[in-house]
PDB file of N, CA and C in Angstrom:
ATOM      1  N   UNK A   1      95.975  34.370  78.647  1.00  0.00           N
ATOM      2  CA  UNK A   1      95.112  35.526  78.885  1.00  0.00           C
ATOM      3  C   UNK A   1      93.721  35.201  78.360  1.00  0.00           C
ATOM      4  N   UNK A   2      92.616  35.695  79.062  1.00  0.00           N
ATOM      5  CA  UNK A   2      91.027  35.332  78.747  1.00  0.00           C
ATOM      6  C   UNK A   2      90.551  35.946  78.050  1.00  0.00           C
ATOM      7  N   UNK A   3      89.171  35.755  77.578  1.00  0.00           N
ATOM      8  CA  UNK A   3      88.820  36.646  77.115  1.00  0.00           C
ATOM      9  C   UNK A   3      88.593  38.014  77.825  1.00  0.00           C
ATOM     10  N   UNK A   4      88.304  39.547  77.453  1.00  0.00           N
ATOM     11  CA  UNK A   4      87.955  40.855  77.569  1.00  0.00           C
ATOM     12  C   UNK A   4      86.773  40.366  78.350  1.00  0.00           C
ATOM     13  N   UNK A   5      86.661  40.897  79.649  1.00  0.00           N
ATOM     14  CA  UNK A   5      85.373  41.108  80.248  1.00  0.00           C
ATOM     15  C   UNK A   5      84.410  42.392  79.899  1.00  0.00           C
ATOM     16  N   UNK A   6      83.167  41.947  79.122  1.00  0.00           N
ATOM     17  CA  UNK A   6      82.039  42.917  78.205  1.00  0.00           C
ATOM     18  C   UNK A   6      81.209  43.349  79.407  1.00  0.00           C
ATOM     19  N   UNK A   7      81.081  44.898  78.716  1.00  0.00           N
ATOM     20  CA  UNK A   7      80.203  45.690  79.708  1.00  0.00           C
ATOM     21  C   UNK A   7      78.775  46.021  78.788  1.00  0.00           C
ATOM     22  N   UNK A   8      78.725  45.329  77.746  1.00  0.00           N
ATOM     23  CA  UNK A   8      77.232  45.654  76.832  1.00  0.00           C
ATOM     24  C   UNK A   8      76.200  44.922  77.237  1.00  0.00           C
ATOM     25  N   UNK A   9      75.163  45.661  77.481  1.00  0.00           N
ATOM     26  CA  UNK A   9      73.970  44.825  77.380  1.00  0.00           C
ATOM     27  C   UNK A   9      73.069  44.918  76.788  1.00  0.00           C
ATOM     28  N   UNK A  10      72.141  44.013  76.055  1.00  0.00           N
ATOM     29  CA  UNK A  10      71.036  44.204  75.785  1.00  0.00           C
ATOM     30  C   UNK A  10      69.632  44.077  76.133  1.00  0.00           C
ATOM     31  N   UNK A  11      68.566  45.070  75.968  1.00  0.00           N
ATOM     32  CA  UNK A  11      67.733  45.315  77.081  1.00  0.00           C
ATOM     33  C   UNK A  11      66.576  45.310  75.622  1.00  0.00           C
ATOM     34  N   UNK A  12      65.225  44.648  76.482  1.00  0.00           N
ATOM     35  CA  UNK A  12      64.272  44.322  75.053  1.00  0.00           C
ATOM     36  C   UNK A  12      62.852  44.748  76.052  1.00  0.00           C
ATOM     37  N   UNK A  13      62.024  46.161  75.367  1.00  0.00           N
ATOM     38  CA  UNK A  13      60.964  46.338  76.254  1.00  0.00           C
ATOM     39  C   UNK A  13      60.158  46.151  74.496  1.00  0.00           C
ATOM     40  N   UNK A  14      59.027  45.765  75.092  1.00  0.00           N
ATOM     41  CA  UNK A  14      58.129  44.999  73.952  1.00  0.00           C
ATOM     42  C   UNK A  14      58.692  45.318  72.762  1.00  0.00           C
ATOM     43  N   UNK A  15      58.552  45.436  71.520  1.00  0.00           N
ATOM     44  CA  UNK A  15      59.430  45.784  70.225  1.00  0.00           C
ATOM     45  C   UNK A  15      60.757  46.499  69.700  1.00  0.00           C
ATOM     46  N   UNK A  16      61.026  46.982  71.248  1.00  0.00           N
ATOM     47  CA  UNK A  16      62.029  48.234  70.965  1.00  0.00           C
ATOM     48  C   UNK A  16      63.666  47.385  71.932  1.00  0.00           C
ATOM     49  N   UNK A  17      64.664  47.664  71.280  1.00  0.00           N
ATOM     50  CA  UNK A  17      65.644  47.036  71.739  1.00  0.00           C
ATOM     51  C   UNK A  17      66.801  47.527  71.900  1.00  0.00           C
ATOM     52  N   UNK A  18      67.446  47.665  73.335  1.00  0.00           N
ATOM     53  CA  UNK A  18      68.313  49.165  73.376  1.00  0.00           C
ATOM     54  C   UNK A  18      69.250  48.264  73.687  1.00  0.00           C
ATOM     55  N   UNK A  19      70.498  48.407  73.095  1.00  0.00           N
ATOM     56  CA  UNK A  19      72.108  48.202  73.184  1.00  0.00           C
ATOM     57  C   UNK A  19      72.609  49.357  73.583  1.00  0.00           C
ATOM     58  N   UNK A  20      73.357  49.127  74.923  1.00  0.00           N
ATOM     59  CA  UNK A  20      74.182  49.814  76.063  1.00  0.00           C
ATOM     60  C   UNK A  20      75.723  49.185  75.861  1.00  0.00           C
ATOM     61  N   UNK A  21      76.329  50.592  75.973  1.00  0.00           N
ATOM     62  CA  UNK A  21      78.216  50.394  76.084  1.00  0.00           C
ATOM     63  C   UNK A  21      78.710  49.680  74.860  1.00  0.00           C
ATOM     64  N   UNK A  22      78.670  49.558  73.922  1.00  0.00           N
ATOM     65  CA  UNK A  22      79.041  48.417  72.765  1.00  0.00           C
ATOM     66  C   UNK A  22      80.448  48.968  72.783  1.00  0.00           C
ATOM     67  N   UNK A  23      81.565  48.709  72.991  1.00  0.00           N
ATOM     68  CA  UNK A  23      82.611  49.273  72.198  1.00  0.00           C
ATOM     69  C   UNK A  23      83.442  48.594  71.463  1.00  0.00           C
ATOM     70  N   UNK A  24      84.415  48.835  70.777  1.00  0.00           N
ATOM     71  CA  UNK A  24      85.202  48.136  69.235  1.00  0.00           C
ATOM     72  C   UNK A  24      86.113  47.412  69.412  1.00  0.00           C
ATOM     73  N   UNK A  25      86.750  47.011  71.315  1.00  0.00           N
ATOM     74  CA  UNK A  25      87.684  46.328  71.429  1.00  0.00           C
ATOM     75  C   UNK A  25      87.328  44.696  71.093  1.00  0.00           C
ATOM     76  N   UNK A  26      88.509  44.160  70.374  1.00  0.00           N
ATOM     77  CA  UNK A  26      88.841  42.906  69.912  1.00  0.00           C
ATOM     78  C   UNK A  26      88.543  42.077  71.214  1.00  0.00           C
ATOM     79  N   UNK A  27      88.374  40.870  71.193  1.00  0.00           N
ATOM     80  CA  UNK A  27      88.411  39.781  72.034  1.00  0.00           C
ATOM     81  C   UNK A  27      88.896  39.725  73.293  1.00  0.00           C
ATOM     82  N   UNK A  28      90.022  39.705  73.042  1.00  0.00           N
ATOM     83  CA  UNK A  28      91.364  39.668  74.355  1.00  0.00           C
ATOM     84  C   UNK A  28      91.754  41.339  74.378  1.00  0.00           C
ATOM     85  N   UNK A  29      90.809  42.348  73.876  1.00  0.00           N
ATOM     86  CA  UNK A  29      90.652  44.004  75.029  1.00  0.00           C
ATOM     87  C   UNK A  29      92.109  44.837  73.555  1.00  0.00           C
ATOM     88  N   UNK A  30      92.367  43.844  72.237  1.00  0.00           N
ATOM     89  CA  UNK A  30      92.881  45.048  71.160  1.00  0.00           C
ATOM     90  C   UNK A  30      92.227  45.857  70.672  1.00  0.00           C
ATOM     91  N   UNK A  31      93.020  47.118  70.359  1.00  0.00           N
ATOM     92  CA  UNK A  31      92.341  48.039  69.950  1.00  0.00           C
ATOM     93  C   UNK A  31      92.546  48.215  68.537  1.00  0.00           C
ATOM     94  N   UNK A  32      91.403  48.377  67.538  1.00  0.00           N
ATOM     95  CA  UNK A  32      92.193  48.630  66.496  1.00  0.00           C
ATOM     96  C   UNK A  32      92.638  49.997  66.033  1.00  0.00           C
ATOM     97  N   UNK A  33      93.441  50.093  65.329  1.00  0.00           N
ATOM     98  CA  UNK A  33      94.637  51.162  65.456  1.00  0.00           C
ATOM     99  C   UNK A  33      93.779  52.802  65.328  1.00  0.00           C
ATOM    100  N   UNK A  34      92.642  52.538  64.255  1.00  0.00           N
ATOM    101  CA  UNK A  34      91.957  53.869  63.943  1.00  0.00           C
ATOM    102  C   UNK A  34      90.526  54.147  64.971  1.00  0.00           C
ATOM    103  N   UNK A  35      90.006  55.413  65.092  1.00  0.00           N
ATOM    104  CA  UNK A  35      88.882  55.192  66.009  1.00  0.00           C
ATOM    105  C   UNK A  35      87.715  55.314  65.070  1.00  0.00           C
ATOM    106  N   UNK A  36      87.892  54.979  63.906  1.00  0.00           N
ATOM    107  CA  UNK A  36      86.789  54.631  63.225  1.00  0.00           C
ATOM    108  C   UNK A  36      86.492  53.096  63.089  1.00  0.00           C
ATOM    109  N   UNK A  37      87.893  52.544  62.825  1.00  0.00           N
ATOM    110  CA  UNK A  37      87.450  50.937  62.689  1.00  0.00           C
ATOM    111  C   UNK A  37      86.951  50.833  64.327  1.00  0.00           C
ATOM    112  N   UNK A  38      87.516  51.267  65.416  1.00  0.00           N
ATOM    113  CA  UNK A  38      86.490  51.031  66.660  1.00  0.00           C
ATOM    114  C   UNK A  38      84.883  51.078  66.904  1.00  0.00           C
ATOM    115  N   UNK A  39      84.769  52.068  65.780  1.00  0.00           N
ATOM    116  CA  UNK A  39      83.838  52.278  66.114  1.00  0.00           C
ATOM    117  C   UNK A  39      82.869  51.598  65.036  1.00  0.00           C
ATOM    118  N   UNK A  40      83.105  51.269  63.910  1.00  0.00           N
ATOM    119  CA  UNK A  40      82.354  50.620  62.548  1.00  0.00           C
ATOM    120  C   UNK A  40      82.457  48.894  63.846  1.00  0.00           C
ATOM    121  N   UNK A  41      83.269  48.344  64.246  1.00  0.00           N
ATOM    122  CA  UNK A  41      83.291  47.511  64.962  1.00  0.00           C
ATOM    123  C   UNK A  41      82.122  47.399  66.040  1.00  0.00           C
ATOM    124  N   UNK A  42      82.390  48.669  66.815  1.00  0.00           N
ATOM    125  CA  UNK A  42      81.380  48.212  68.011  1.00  0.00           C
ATOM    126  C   UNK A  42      79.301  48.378  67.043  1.00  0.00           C
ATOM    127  N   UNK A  43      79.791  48.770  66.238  1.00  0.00           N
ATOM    128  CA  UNK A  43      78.129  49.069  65.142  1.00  0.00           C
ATOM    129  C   UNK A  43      78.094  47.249  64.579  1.00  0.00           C
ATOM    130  N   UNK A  44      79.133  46.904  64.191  1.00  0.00           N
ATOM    131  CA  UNK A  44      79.010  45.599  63.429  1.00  0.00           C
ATOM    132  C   UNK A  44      78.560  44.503  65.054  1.00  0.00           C
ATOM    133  N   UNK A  45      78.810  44.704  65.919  1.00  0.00           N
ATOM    134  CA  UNK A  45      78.504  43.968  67.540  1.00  0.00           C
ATOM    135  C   UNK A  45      77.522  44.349  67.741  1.00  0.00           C
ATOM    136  N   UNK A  46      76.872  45.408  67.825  1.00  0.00           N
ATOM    137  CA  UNK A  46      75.426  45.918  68.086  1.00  0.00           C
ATOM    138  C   UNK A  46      74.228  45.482  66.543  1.00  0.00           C
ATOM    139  N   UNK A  47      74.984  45.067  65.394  1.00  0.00           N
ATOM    140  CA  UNK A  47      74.082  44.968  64.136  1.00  0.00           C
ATOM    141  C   UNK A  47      73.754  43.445  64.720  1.00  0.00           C
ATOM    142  N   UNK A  48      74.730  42.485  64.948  1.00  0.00           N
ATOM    143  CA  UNK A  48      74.768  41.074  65.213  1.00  0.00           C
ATOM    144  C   UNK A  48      73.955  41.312  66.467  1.00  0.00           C
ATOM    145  N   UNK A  49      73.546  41.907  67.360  1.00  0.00           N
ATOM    146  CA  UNK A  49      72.698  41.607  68.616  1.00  0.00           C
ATOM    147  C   UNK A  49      71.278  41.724  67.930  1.00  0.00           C
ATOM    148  N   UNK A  50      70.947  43.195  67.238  1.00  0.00           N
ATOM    149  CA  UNK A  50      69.870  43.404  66.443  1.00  0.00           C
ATOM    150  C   UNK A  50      69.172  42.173  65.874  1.00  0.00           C
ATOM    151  N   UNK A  51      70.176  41.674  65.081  1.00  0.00           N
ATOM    152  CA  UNK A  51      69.499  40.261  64.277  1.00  0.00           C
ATOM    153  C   UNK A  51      68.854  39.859  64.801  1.00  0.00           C
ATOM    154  N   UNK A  52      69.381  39.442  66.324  1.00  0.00           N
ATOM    155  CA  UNK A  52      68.520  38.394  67.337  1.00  0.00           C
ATOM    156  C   UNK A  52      67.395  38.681  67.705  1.00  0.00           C
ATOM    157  N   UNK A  53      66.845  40.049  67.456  1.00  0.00           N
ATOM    158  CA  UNK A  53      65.824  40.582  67.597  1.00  0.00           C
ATOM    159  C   UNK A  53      64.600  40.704  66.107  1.00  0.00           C
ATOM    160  N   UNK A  54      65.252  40.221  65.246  1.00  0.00           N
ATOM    161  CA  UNK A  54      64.450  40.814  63.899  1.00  0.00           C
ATOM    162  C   UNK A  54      64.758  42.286  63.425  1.00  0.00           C
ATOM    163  N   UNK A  55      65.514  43.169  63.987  1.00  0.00           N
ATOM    164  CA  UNK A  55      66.107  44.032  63.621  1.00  0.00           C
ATOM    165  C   UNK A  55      67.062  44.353  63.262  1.00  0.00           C
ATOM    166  N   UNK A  56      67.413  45.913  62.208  1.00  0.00           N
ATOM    167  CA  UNK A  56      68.762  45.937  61.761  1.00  0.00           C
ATOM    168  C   UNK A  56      68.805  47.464  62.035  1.00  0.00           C
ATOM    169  N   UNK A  57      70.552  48.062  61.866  1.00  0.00           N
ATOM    170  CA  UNK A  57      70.936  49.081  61.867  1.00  0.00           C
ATOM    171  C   UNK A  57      69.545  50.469  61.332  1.00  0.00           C
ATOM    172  N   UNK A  58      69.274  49.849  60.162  1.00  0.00           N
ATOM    173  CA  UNK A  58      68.079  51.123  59.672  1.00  0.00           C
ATOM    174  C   UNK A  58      66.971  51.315  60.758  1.00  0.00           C
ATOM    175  N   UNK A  59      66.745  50.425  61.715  1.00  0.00           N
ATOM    176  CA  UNK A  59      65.534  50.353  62.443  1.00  0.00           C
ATOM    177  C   UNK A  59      65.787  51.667  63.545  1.00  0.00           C
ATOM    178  N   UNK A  60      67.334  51.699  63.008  1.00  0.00           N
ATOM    179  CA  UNK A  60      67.516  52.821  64.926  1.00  0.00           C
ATOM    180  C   UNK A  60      66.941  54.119  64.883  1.00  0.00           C
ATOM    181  N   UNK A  61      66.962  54.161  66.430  1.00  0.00           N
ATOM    182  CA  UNK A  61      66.235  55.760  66.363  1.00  0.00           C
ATOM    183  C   UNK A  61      66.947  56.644  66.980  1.00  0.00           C
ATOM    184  N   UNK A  62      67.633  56.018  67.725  1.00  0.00           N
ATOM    185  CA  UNK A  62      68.609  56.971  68.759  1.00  0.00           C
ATOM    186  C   UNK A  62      69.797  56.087  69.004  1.00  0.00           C
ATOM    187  N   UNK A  63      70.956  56.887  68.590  1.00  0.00           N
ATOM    188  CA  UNK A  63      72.329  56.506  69.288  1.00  0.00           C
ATOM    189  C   UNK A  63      73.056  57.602  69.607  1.00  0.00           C
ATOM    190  N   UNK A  64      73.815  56.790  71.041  1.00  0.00           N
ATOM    191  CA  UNK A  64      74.256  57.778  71.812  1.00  0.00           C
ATOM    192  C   UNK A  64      76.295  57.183  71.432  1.00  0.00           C
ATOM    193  N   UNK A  65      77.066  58.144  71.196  1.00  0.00           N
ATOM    194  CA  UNK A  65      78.341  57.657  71.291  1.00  0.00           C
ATOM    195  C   UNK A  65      78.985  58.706  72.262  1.00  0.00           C
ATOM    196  N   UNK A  66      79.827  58.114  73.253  1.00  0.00           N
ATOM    197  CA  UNK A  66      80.702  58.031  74.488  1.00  0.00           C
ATOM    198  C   UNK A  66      82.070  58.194  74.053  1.00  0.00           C
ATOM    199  N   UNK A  67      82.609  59.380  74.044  1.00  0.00           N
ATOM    200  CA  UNK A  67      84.043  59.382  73.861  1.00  0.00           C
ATOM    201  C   UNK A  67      85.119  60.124  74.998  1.00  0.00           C
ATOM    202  N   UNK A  68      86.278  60.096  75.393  1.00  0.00           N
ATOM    203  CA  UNK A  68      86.907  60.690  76.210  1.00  0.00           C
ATOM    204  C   UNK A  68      86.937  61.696  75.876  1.00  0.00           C
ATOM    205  N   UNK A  69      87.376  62.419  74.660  1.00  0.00           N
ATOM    206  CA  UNK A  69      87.665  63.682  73.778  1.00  0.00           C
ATOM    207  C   UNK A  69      86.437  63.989  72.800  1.00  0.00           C
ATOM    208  N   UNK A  70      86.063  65.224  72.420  1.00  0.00           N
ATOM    209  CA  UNK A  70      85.323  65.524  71.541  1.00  0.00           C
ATOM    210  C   UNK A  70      86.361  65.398  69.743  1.00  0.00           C
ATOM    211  N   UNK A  71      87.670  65.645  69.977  1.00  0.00           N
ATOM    212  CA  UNK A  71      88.048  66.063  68.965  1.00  0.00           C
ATOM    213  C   UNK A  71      88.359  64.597  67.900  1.00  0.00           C
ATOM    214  N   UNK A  72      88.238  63.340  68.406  1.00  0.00           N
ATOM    215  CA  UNK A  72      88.002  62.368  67.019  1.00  0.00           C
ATOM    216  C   UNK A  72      86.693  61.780  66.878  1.00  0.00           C
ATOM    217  N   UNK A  73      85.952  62.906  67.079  1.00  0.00           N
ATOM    218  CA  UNK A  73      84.390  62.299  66.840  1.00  0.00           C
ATOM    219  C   UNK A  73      84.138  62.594  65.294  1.00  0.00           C
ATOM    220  N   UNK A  74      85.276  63.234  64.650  1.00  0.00           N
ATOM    221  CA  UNK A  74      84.913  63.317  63.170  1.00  0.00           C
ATOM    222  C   UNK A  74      85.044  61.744  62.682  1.00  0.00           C
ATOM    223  N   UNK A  75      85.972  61.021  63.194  1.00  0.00           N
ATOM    224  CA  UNK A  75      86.583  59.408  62.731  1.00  0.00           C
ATOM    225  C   UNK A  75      85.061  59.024  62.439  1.00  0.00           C
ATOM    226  N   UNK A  76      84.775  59.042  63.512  1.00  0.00           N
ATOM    227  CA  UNK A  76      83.398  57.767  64.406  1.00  0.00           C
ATOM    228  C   UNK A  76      81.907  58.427  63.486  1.00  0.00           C
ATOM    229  N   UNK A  77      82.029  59.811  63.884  1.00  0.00           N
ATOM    230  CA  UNK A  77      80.666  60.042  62.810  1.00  0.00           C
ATOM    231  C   UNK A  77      80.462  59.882  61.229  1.00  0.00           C
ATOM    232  N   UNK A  78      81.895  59.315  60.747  1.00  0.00           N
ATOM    233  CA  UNK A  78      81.867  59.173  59.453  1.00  0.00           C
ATOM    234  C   UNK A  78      81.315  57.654  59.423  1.00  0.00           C
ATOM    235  N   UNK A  79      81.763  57.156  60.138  1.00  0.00           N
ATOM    236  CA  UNK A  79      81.234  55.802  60.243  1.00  0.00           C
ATOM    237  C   UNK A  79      79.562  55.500  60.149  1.00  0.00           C
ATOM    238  N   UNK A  80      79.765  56.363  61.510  1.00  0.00           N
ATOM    239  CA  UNK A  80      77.916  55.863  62.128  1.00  0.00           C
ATOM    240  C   UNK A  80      76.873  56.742  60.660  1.00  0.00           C
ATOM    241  N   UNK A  81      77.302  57.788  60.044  1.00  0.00           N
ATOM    242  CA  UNK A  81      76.696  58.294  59.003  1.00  0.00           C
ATOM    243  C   UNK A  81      76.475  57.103  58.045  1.00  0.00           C
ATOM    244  N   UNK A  82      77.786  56.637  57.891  1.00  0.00           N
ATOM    245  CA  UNK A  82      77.470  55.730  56.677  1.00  0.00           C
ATOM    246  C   UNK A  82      76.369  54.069  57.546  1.00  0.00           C
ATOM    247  N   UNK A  83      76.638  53.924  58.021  1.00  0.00           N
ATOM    248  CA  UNK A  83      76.008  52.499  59.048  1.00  0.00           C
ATOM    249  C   UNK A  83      74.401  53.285  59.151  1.00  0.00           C
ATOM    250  N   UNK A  84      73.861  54.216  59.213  1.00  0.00           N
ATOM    251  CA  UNK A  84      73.030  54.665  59.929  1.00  0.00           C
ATOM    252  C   UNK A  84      72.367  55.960  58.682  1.00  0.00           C
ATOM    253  N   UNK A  85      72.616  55.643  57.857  1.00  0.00           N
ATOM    254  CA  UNK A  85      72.536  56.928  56.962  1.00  0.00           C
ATOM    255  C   UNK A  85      70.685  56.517  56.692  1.00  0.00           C
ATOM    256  N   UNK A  86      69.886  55.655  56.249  1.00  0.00           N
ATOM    257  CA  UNK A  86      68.965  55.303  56.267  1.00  0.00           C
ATOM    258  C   UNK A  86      67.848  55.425  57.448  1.00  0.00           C
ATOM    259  N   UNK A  87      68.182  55.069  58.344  1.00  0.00           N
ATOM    260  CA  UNK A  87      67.796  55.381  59.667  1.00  0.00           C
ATOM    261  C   UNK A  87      67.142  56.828  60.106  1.00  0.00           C
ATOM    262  N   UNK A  88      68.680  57.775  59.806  1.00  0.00           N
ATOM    263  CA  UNK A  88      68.674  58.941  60.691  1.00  0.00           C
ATOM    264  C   UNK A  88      68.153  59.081  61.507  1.00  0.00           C
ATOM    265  N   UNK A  89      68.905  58.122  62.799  1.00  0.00           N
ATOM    266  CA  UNK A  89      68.708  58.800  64.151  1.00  0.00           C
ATOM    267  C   UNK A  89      68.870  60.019  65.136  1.00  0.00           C
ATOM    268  N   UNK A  90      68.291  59.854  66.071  1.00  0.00           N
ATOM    269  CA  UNK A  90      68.822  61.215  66.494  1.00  0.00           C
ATOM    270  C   UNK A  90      70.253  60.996  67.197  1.00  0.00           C
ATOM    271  N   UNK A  91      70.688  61.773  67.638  1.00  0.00           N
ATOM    272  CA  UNK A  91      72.316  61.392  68.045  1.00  0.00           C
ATOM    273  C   UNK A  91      72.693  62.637  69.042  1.00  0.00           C
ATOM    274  N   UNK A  92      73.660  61.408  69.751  1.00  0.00           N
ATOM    275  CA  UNK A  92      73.911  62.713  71.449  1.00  0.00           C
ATOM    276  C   UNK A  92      75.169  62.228  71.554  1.00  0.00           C
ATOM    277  N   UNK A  93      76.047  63.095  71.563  1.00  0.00           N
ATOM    278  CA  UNK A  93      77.490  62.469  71.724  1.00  0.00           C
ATOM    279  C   UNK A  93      77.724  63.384  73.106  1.00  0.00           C
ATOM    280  N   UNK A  94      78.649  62.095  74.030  1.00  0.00           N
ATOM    281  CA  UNK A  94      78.586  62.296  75.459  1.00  0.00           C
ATOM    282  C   UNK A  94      80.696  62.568  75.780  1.00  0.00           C
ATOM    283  N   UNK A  95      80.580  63.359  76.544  1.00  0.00           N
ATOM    284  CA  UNK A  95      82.488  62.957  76.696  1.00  0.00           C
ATOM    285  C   UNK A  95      82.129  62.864  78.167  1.00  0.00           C
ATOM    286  N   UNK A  96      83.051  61.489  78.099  1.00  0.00           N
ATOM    287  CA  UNK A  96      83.129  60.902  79.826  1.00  0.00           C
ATOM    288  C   UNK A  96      84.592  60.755  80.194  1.00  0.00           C
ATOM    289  N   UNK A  97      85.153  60.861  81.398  1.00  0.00           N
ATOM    290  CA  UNK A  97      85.903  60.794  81.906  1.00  0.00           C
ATOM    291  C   UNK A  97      87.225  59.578  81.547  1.00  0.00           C
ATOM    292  N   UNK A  98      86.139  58.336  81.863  1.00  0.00           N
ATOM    293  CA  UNK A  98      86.797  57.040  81.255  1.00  0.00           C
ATOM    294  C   UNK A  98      85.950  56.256  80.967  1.00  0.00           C
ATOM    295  N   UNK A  99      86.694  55.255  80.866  1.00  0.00           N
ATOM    296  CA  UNK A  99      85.807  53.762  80.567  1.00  0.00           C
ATOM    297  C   UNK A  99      86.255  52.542  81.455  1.00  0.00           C
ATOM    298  N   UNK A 100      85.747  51.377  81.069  1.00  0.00           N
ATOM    299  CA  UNK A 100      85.965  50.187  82.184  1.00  0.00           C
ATOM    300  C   UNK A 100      87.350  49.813  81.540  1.00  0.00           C
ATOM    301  N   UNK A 101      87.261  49.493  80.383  1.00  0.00           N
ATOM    302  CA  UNK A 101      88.729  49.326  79.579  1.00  0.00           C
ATOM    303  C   UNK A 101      89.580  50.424  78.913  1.00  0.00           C
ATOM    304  N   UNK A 102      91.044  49.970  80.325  1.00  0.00           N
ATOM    305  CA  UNK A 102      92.122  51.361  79.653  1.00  0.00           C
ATOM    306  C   UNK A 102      91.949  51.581  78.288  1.00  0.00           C
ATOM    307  N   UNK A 103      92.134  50.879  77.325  1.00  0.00           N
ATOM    308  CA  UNK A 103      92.655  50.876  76.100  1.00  0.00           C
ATOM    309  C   UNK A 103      91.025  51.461  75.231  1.00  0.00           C
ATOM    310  N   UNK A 104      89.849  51.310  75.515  1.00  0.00           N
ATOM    311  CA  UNK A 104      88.710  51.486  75.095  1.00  0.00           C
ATOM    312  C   UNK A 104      88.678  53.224  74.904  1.00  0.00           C
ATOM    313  N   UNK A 105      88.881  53.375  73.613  1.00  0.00           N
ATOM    314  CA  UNK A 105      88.324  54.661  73.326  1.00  0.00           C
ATOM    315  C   UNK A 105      86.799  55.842  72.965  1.00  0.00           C
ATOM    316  N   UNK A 106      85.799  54.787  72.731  1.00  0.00           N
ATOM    317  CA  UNK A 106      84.329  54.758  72.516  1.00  0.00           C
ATOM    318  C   UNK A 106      83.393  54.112  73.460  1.00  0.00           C
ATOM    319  N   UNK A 107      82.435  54.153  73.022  1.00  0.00           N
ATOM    320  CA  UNK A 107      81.069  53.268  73.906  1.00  0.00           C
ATOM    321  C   UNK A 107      79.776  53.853  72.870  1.00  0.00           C
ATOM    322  N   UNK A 108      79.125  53.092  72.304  1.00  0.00           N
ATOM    323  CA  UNK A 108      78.227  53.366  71.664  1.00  0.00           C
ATOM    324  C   UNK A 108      76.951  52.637  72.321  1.00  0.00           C
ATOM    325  N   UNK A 109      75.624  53.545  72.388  1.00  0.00           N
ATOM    326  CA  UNK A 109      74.578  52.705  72.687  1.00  0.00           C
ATOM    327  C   UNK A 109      73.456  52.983  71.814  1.00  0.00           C
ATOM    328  N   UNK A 110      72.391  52.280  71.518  1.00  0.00           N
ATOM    329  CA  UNK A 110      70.864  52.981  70.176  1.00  0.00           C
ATOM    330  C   UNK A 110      70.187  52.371  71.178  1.00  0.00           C
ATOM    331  N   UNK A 111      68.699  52.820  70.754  1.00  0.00           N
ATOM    332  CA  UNK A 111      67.922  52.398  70.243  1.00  0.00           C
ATOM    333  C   UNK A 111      66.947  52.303  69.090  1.00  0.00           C
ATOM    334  N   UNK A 112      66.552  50.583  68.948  1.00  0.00           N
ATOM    335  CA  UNK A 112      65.978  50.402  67.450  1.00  0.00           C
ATOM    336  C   UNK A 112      64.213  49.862  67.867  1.00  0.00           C
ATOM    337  N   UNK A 113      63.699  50.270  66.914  1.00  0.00           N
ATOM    338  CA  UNK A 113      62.101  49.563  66.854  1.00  0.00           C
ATOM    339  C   UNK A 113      62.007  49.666  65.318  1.00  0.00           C
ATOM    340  N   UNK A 114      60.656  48.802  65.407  1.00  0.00           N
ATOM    341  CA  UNK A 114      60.084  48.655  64.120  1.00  0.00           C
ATOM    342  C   UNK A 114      59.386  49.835  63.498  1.00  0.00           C
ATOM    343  N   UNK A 115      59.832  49.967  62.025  1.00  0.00           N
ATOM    344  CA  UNK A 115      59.263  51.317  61.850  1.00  0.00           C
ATOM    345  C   UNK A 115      57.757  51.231  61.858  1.00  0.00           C
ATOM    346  N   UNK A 116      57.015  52.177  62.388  1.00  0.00           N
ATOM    347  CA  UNK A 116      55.380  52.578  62.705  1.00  0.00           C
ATOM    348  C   UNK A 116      54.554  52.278  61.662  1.00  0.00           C
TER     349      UNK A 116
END
């Protein structure tokens, strides 16, 4: 079996750098068991893209998280509070239908710039 085919991208308009779809599945499409480690996961995949940019988690300004259900967004916002507590972005939590991967319970996207 191959690797998980990724639906994230990253998109770079002069200083500002927006990560689309990140979500917490493992390699080969595991999930890990809680939807917080999914989601501290898909933040630790989006921190490692940041780098490549000269940026980090504090830089964000906006993240958006994607869930099927509203009701374990308590898991995930405990997370992104603590990942993002410096920052304080603004935040839009979306409930969608599905995702590209059965097993994918989240989708997180920001954006980060340099602070002014």
């Amino acid at each position: 079996m191959g690797e998980l085919s990724r639906h994230e991208t990253v998109t770079v308009h002069g200083d500002e750098v927006t990560c689309t779809d990140f979500n917490g599945l493992g390699p080969l499409g595991e999930r890990p068991q809680r939807l917080s480690e999914e989601c501290q996961a898909a933040l630790e995949a989006i921190s490692e893209e940041l780098a490549k940019h000269g940026l980090t988690l504090n830089q964000t300004r906006h993240v958006a998280a994607m869930l099927r259900e509203g009701d374990g967004f308590s898991q995930c916002q405990s997370a992104l509070g603590e990942a993002l507590a410096a920052a304080r972005p603004a935040l839009t939590l979306r409930i969608v239908q599905g995702f590209p991967q059965a097993n994918q319970r989240i989708a997180l996207s920001l954006i980060a710039s340099p602070s002014p």
